[in-house]
PDB file of N, CA and C in Angstrom:
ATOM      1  N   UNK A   1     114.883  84.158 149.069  1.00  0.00           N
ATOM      2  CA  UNK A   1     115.102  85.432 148.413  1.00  0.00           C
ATOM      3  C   UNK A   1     113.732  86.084 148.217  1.00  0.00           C
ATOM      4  N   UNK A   2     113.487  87.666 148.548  1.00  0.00           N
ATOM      5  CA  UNK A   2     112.502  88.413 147.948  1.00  0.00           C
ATOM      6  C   UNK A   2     111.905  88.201 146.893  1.00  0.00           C
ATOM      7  N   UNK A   3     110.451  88.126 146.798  1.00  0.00           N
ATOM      8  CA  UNK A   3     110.211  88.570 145.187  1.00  0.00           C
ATOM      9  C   UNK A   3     110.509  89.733 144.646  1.00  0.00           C
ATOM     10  N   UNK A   4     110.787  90.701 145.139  1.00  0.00           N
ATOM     11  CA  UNK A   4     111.620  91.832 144.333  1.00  0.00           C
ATOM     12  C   UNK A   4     113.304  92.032 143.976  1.00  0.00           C
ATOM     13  N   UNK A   5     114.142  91.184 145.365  1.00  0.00           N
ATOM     14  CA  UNK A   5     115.567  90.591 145.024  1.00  0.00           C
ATOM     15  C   UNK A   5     115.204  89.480 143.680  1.00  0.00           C
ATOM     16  N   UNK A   6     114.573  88.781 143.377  1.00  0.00           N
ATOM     17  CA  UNK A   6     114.089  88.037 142.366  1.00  0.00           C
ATOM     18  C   UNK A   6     113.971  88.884 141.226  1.00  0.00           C
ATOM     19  N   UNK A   7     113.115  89.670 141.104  1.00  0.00           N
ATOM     20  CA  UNK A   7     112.306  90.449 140.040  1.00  0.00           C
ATOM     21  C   UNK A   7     113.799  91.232 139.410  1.00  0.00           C
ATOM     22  N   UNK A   8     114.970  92.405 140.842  1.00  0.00           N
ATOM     23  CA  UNK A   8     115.954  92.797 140.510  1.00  0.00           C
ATOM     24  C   UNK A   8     116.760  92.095 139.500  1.00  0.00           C
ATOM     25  N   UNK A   9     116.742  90.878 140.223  1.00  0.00           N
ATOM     26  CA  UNK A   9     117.767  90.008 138.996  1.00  0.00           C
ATOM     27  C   UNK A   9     117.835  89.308 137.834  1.00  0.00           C
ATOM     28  N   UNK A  10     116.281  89.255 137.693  1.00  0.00           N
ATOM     29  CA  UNK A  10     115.617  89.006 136.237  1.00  0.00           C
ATOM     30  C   UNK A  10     116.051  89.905 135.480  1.00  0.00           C
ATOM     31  N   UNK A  11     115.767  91.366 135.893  1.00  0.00           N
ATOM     32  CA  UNK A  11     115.806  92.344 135.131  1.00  0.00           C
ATOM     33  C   UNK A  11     117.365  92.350 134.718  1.00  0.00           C
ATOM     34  N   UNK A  12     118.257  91.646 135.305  1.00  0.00           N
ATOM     35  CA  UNK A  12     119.291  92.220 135.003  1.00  0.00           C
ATOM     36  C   UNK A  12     120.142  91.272 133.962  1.00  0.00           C
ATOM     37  N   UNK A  13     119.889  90.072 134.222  1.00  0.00           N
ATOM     38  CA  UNK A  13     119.430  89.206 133.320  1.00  0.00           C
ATOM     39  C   UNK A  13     119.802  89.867 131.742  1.00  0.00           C
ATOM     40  N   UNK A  14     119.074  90.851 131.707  1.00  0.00           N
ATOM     41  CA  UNK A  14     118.755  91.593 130.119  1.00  0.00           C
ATOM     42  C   UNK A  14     120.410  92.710 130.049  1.00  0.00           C
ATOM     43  N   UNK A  15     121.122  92.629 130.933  1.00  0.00           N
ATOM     44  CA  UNK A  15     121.618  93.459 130.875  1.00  0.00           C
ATOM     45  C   UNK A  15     123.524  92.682 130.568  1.00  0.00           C
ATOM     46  N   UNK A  16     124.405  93.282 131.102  1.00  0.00           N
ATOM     47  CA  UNK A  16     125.757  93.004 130.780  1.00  0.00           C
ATOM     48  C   UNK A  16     125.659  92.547 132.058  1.00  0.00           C
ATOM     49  N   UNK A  17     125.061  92.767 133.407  1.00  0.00           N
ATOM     50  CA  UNK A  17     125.622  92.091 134.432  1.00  0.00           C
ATOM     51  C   UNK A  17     125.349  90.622 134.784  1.00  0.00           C
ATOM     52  N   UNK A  18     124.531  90.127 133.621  1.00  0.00           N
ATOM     53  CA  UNK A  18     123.771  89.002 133.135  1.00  0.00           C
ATOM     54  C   UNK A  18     123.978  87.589 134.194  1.00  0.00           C
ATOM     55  N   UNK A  19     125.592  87.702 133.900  1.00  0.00           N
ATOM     56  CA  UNK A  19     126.206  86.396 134.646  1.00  0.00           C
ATOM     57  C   UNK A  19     126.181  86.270 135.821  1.00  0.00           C
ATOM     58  N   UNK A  20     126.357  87.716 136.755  1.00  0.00           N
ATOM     59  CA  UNK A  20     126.622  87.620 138.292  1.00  0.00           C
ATOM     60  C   UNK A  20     125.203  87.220 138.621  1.00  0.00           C
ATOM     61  N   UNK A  21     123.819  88.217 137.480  1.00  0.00           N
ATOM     62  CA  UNK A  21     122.363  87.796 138.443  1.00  0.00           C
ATOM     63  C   UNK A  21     121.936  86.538 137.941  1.00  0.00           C
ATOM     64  N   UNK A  22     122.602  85.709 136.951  1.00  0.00           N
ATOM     65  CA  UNK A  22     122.645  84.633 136.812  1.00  0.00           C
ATOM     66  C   UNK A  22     122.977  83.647 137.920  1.00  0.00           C
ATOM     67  N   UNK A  23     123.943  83.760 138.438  1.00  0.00           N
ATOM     68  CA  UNK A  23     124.084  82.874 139.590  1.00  0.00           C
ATOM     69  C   UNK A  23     124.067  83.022 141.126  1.00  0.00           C
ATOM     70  N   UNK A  24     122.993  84.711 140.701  1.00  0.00           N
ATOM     71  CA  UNK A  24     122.998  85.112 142.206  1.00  0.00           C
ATOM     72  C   UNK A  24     121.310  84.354 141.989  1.00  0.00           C
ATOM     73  N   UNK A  25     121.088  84.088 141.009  1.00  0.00           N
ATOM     74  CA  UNK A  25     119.674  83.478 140.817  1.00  0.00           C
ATOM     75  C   UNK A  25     119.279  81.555 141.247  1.00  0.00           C
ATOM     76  N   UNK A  26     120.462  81.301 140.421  1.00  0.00           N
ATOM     77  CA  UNK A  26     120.976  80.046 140.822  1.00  0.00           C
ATOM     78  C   UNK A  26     121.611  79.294 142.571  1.00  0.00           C
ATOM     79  N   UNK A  27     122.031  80.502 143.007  1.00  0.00           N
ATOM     80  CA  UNK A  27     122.705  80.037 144.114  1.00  0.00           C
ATOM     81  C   UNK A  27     122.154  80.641 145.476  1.00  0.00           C
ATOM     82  N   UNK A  28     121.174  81.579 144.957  1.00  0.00           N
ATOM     83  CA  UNK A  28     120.623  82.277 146.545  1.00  0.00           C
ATOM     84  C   UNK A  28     119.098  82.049 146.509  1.00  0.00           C
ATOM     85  N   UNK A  29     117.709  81.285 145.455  1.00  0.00           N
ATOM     86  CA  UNK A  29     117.012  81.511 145.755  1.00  0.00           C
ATOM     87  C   UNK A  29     116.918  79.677 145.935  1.00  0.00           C
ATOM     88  N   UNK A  30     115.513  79.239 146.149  1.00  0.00           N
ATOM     89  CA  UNK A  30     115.495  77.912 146.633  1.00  0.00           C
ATOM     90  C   UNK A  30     114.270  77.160 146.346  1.00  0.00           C
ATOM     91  N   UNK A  31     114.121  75.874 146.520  1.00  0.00           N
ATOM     92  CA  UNK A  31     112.396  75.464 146.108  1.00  0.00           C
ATOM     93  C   UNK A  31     111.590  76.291 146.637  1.00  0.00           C
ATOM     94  N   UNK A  32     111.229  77.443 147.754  1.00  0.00           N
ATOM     95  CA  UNK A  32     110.131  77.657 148.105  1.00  0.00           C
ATOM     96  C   UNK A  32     110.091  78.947 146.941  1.00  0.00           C
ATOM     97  N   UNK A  33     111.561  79.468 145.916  1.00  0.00           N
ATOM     98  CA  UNK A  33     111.345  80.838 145.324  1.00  0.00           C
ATOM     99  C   UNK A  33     110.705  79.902 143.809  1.00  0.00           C
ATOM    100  N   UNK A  34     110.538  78.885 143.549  1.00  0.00           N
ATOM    101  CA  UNK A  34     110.148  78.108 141.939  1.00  0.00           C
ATOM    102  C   UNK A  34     108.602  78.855 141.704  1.00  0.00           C
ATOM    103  N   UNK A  35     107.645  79.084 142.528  1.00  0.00           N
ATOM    104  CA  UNK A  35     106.221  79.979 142.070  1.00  0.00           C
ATOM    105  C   UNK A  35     106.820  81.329 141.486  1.00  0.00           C
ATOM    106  N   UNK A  36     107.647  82.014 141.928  1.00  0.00           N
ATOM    107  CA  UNK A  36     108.151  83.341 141.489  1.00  0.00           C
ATOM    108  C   UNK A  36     108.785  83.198 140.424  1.00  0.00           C
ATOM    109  N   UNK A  37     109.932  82.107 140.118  1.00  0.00           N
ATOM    110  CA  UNK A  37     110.399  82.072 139.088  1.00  0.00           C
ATOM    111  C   UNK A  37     109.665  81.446 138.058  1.00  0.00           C
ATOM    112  N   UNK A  38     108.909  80.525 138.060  1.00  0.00           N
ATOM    113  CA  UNK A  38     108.201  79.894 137.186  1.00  0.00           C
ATOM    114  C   UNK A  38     107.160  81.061 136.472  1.00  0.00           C
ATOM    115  N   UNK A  39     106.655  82.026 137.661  1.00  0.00           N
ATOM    116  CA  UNK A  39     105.555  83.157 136.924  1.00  0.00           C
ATOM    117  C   UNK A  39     106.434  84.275 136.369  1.00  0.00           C
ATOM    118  N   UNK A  40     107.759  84.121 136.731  1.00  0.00           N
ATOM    119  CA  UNK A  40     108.476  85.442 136.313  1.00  0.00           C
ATOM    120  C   UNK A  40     108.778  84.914 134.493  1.00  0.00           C
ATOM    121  N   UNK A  41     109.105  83.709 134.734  1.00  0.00           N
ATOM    122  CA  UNK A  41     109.541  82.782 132.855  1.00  0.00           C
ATOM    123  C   UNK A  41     107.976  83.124 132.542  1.00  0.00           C
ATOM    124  N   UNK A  42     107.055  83.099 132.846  1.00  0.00           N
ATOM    125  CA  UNK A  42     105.450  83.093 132.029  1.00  0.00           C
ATOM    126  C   UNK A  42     105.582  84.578 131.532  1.00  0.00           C
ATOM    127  N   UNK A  43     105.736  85.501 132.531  1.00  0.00           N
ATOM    128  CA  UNK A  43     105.910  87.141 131.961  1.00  0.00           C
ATOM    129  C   UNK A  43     107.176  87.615 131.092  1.00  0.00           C
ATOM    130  N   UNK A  44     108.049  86.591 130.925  1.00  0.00           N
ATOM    131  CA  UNK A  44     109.074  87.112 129.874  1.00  0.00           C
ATOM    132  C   UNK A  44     109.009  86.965 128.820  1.00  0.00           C
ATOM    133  N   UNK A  45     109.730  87.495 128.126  1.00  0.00           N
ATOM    134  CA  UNK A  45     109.013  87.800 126.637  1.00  0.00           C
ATOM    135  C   UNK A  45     110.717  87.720 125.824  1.00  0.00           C
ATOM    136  N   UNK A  46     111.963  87.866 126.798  1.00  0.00           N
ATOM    137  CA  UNK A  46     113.114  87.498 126.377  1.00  0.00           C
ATOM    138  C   UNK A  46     113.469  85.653 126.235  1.00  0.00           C
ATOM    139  N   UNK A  47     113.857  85.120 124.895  1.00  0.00           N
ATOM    140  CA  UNK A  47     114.322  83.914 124.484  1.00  0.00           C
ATOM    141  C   UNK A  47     115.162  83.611 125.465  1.00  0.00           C
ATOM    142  N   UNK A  48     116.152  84.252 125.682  1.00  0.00           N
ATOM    143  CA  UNK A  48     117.832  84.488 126.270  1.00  0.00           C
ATOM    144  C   UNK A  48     117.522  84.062 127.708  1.00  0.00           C
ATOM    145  N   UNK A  49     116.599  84.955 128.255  1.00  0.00           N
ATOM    146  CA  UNK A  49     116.495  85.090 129.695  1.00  0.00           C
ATOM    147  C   UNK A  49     115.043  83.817 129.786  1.00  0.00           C
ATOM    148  N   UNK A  50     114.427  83.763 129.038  1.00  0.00           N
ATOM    149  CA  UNK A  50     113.385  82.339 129.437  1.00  0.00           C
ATOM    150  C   UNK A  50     114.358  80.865 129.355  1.00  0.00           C
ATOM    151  N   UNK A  51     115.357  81.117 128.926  1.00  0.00           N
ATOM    152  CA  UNK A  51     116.041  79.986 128.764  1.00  0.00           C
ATOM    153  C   UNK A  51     117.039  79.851 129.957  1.00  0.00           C
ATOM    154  N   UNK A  52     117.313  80.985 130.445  1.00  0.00           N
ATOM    155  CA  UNK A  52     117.930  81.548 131.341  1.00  0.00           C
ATOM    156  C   UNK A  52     117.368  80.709 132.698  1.00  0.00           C
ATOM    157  N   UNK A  53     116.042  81.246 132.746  1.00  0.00           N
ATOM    158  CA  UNK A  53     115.212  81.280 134.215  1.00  0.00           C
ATOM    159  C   UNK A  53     114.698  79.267 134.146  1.00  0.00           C
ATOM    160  N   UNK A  54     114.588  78.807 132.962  1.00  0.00           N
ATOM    161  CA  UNK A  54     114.298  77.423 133.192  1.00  0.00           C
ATOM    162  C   UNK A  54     115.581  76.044 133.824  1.00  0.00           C
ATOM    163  N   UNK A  55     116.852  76.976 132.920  1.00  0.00           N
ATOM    164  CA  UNK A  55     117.540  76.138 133.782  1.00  0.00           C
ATOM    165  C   UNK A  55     118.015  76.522 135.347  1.00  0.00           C
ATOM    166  N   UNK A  56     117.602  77.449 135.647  1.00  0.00           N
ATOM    167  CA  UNK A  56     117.921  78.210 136.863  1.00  0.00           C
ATOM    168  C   UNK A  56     116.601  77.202 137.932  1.00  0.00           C
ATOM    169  N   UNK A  57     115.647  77.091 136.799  1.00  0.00           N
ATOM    170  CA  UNK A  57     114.604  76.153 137.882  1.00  0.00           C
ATOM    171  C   UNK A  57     114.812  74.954 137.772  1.00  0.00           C
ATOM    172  N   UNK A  58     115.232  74.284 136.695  1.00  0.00           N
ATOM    173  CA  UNK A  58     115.729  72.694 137.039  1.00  0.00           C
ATOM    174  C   UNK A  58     116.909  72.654 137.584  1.00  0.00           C
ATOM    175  N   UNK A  59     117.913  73.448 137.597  1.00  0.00           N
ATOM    176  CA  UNK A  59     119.077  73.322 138.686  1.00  0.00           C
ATOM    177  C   UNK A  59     118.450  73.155 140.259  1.00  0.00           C
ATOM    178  N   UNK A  60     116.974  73.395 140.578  1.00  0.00           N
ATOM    179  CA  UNK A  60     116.552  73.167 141.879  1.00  0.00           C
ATOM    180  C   UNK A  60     116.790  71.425 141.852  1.00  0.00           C
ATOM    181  N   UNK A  61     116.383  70.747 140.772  1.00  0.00           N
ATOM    182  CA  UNK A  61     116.321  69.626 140.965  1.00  0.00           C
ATOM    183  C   UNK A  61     114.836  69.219 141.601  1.00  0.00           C
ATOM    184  N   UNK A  62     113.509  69.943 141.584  1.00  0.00           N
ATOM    185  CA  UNK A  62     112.428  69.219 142.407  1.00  0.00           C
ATOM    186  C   UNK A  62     111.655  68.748 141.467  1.00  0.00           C
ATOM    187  N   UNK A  63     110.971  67.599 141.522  1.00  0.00           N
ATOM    188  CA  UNK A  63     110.275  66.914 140.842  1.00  0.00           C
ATOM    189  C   UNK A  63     108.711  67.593 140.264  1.00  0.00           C
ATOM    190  N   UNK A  64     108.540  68.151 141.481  1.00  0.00           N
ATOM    191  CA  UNK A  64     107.417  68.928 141.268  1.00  0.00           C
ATOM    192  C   UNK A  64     107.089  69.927 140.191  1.00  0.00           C
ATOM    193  N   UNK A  65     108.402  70.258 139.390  1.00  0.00           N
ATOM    194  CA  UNK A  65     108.324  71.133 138.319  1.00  0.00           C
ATOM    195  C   UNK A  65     108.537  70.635 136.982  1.00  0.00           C
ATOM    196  N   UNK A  66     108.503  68.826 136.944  1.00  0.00           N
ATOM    197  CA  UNK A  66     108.632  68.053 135.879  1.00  0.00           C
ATOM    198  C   UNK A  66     107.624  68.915 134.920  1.00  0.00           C
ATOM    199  N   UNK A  67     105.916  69.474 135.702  1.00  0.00           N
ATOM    200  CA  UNK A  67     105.055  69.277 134.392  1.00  0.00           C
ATOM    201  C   UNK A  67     105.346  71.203 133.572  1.00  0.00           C
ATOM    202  N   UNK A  68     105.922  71.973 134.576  1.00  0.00           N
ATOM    203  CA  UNK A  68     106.302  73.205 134.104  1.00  0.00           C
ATOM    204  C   UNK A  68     107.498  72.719 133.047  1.00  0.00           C
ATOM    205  N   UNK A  69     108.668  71.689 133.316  1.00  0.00           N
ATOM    206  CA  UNK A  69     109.385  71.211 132.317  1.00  0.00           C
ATOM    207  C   UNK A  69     108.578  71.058 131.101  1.00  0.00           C
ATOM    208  N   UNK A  70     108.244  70.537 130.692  1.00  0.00           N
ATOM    209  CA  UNK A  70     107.140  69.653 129.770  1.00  0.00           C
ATOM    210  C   UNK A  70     106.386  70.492 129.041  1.00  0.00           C
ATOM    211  N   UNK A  71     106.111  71.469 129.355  1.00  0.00           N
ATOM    212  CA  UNK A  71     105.224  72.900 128.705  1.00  0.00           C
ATOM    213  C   UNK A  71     106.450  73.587 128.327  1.00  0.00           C
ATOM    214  N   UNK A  72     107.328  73.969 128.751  1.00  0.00           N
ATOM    215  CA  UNK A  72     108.408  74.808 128.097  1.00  0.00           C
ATOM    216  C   UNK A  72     109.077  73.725 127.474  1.00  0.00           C
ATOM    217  N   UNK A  73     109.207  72.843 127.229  1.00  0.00           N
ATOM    218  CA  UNK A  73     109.454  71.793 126.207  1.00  0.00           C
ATOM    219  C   UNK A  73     108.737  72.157 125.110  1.00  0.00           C
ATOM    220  N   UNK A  74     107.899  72.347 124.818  1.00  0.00           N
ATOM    221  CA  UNK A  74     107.188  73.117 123.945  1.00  0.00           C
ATOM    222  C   UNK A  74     107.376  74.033 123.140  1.00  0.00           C
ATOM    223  N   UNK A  75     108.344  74.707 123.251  1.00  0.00           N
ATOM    224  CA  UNK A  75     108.712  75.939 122.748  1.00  0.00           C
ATOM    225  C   UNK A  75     109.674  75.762 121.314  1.00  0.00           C
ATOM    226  N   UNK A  76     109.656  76.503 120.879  1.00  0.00           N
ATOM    227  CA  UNK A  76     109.939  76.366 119.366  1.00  0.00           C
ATOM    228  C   UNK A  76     111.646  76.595 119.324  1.00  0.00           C
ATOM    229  N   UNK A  77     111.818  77.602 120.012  1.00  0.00           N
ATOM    230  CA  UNK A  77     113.249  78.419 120.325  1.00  0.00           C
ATOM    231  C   UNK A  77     114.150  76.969 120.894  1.00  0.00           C
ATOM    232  N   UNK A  78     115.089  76.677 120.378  1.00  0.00           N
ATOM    233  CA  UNK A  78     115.845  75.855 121.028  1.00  0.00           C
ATOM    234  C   UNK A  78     116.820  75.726 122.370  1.00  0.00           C
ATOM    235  N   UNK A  79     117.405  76.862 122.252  1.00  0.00           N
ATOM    236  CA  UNK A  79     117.815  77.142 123.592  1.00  0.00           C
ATOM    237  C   UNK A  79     116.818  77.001 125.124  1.00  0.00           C
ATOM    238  N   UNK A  80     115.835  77.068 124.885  1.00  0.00           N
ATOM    239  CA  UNK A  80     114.451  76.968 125.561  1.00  0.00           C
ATOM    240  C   UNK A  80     114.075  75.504 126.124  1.00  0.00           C
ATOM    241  N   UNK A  81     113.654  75.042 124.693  1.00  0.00           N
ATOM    242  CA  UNK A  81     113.404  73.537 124.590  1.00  0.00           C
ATOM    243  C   UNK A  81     114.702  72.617 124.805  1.00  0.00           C
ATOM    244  N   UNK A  82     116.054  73.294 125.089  1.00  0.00           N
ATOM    245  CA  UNK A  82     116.766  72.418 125.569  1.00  0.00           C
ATOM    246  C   UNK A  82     117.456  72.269 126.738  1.00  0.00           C
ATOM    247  N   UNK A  83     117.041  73.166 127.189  1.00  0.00           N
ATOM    248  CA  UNK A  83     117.195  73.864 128.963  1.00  0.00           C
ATOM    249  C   UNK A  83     116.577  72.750 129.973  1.00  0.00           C
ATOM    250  N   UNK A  84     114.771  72.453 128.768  1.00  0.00           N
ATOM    251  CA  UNK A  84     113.849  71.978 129.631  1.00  0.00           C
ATOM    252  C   UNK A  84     114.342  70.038 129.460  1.00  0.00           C
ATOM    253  N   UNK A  85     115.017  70.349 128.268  1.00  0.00           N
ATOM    254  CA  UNK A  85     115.008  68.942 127.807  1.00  0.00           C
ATOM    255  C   UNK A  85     116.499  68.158 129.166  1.00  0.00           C
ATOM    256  N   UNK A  86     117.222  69.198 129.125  1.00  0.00           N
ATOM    257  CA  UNK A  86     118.297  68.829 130.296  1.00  0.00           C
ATOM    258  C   UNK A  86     118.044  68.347 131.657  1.00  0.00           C
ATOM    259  N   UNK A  87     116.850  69.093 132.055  1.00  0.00           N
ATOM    260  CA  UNK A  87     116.186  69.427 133.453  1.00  0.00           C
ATOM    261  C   UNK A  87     115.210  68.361 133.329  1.00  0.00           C
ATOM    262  N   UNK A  88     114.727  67.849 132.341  1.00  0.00           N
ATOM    263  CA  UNK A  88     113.668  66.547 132.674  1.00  0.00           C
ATOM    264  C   UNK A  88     115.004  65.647 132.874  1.00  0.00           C
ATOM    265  N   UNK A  89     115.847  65.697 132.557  1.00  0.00           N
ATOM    266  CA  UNK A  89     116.476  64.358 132.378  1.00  0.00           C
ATOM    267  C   UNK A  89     117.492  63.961 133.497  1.00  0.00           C
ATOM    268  N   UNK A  90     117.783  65.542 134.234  1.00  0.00           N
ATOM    269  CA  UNK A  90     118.767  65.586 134.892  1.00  0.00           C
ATOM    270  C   UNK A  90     117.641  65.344 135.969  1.00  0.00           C
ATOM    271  N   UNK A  91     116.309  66.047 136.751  1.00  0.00           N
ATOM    272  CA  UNK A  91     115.662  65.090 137.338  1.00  0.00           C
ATOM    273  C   UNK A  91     115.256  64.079 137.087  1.00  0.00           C
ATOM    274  N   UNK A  92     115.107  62.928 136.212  1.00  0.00           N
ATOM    275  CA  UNK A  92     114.597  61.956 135.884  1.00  0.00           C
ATOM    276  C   UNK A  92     113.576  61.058 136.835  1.00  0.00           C
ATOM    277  N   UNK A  93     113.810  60.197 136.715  1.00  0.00           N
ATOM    278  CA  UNK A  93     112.216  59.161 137.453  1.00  0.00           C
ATOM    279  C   UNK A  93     111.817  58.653 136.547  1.00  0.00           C
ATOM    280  N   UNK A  94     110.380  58.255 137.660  1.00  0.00           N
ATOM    281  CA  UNK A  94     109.406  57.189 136.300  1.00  0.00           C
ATOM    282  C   UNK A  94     108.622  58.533 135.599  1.00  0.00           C
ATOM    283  N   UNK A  95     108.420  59.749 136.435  1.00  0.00           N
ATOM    284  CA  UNK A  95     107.700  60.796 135.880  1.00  0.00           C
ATOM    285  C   UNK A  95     107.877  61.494 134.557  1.00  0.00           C
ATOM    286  N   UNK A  96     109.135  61.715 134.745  1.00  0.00           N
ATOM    287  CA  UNK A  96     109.936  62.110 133.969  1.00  0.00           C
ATOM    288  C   UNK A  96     110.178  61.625 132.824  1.00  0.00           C
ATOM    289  N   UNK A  97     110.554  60.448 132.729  1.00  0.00           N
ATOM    290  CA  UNK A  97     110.371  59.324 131.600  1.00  0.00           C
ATOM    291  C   UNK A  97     109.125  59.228 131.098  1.00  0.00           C
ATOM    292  N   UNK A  98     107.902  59.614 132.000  1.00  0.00           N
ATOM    293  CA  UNK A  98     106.411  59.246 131.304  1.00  0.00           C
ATOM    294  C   UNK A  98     106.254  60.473 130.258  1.00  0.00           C
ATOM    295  N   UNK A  99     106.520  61.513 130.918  1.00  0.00           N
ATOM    296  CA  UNK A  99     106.296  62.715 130.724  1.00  0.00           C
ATOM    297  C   UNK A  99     107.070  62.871 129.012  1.00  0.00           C
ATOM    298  N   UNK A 100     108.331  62.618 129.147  1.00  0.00           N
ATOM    299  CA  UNK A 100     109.499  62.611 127.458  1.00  0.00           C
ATOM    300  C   UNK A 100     108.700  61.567 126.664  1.00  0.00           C
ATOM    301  N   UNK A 101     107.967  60.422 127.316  1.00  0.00           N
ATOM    302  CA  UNK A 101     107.519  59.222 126.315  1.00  0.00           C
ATOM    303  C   UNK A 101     106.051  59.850 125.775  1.00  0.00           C
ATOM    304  N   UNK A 102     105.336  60.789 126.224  1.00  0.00           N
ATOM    305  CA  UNK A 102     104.350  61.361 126.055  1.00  0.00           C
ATOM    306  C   UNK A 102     104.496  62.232 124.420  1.00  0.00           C
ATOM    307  N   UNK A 103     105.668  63.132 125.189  1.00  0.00           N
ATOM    308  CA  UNK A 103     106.346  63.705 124.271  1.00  0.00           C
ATOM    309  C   UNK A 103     106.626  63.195 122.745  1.00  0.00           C
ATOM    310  N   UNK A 104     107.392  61.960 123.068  1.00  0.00           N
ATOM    311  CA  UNK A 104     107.810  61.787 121.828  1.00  0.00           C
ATOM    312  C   UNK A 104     106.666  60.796 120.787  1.00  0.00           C
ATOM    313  N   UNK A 105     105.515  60.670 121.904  1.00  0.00           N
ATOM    314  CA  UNK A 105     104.784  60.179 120.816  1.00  0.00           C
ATOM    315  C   UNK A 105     103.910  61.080 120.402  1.00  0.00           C
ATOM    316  N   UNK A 106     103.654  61.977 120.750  1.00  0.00           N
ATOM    317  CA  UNK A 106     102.710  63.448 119.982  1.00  0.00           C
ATOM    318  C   UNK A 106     103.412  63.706 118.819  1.00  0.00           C
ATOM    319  N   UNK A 107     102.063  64.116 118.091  1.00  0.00           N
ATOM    320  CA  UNK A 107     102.209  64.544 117.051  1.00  0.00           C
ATOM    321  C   UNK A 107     102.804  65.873 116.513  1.00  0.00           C
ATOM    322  N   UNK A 108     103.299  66.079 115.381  1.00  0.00           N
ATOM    323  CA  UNK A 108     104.711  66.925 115.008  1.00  0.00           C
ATOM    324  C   UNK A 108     104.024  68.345 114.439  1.00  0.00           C
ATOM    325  N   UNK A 109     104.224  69.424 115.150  1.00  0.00           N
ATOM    326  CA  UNK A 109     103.951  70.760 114.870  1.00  0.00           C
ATOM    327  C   UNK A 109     105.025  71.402 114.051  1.00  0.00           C
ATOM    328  N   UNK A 110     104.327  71.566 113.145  1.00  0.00           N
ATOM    329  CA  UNK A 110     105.491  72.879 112.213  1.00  0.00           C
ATOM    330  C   UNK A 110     105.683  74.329 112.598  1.00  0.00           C
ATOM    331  N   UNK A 111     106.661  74.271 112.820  1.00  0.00           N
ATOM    332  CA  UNK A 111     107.248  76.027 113.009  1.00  0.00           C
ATOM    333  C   UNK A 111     108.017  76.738 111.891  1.00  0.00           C
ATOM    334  N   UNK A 112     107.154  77.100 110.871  1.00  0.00           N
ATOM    335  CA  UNK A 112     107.956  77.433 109.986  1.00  0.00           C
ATOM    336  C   UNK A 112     108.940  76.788 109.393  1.00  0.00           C
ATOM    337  N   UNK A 113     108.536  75.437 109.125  1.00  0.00           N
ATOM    338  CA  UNK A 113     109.367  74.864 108.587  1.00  0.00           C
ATOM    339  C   UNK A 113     110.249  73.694 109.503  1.00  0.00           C
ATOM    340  N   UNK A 114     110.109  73.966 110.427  1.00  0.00           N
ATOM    341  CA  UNK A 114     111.081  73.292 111.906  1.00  0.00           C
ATOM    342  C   UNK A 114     109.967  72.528 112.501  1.00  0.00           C
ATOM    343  N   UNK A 115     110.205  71.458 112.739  1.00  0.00           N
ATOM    344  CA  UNK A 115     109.010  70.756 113.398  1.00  0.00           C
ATOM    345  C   UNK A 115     108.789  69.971 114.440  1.00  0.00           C
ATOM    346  N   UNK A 116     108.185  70.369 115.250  1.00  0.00           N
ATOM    347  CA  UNK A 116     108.215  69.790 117.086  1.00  0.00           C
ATOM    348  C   UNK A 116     106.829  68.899 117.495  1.00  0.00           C
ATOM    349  N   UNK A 117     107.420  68.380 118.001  1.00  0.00           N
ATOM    350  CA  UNK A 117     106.203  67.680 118.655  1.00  0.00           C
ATOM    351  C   UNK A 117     105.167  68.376 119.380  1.00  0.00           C
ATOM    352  N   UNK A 118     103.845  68.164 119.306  1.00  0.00           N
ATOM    353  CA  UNK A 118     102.951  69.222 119.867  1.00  0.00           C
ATOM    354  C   UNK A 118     102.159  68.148 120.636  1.00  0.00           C
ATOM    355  N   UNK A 119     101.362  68.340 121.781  1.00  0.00           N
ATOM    356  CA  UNK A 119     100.616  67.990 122.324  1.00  0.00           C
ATOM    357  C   UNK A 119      99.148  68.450 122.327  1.00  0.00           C
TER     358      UNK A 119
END
């Protein structure tokens, strides 16, 4: 898929047609579109749609995006952090496992009260 057929369906994402560019996102772009989508989740600034675009990239299933998992693990927003938390697990491995054991032994960041593990 284009980076601008890409970019189209992000945008739309934000909109009511949400679901169709949802799985026109899911089902038409491929490991070589994960640089576009991975920089398109860095430029969003929507909860909805970053949560959106991460499971749209672990539905690729490539290992290679364990450590982009792992940073949006990070995130305070839950829908977010549990997108990524699905997608480490649903790729799993030894990586994957290193990567959550990393995780869960860092130390605990407060978010207002809510508190996550921080690295």
């Amino acid at each position: 898929m284009s980076a601008d057929a890409i970019a189209h369906y992000i945008q739309q994402l934000h909109t009511s047609g949400s679901e169709a560019a949802y799985y026109a996102l899911l089902t038409d772009t491929s490991a070589e579109d994960l640089p576009v989508l991975m920089a398109a989740y860095d430029a969003e600034r929507s909860a909805k749609v970053m949560a959106a675009l991460v499971e749209i990239i672990w539905q690729k299933r490539v290992p290679d995006t364990l450590d982009f998992l792992a940073q949006t693990l990070q995130r305070s927003e839950p829908d977010i952090w549990k997108a990524s938390l699905d997608g480490m697990t649903a790729i799993g491995g030894e990586a994957a496992l290193a990567l959550l054991e990393a995780e869960k032994n860092s130390p605990l960041q407060d978010f207002g009260g809510r508190y996550f593990h921080s690295r």
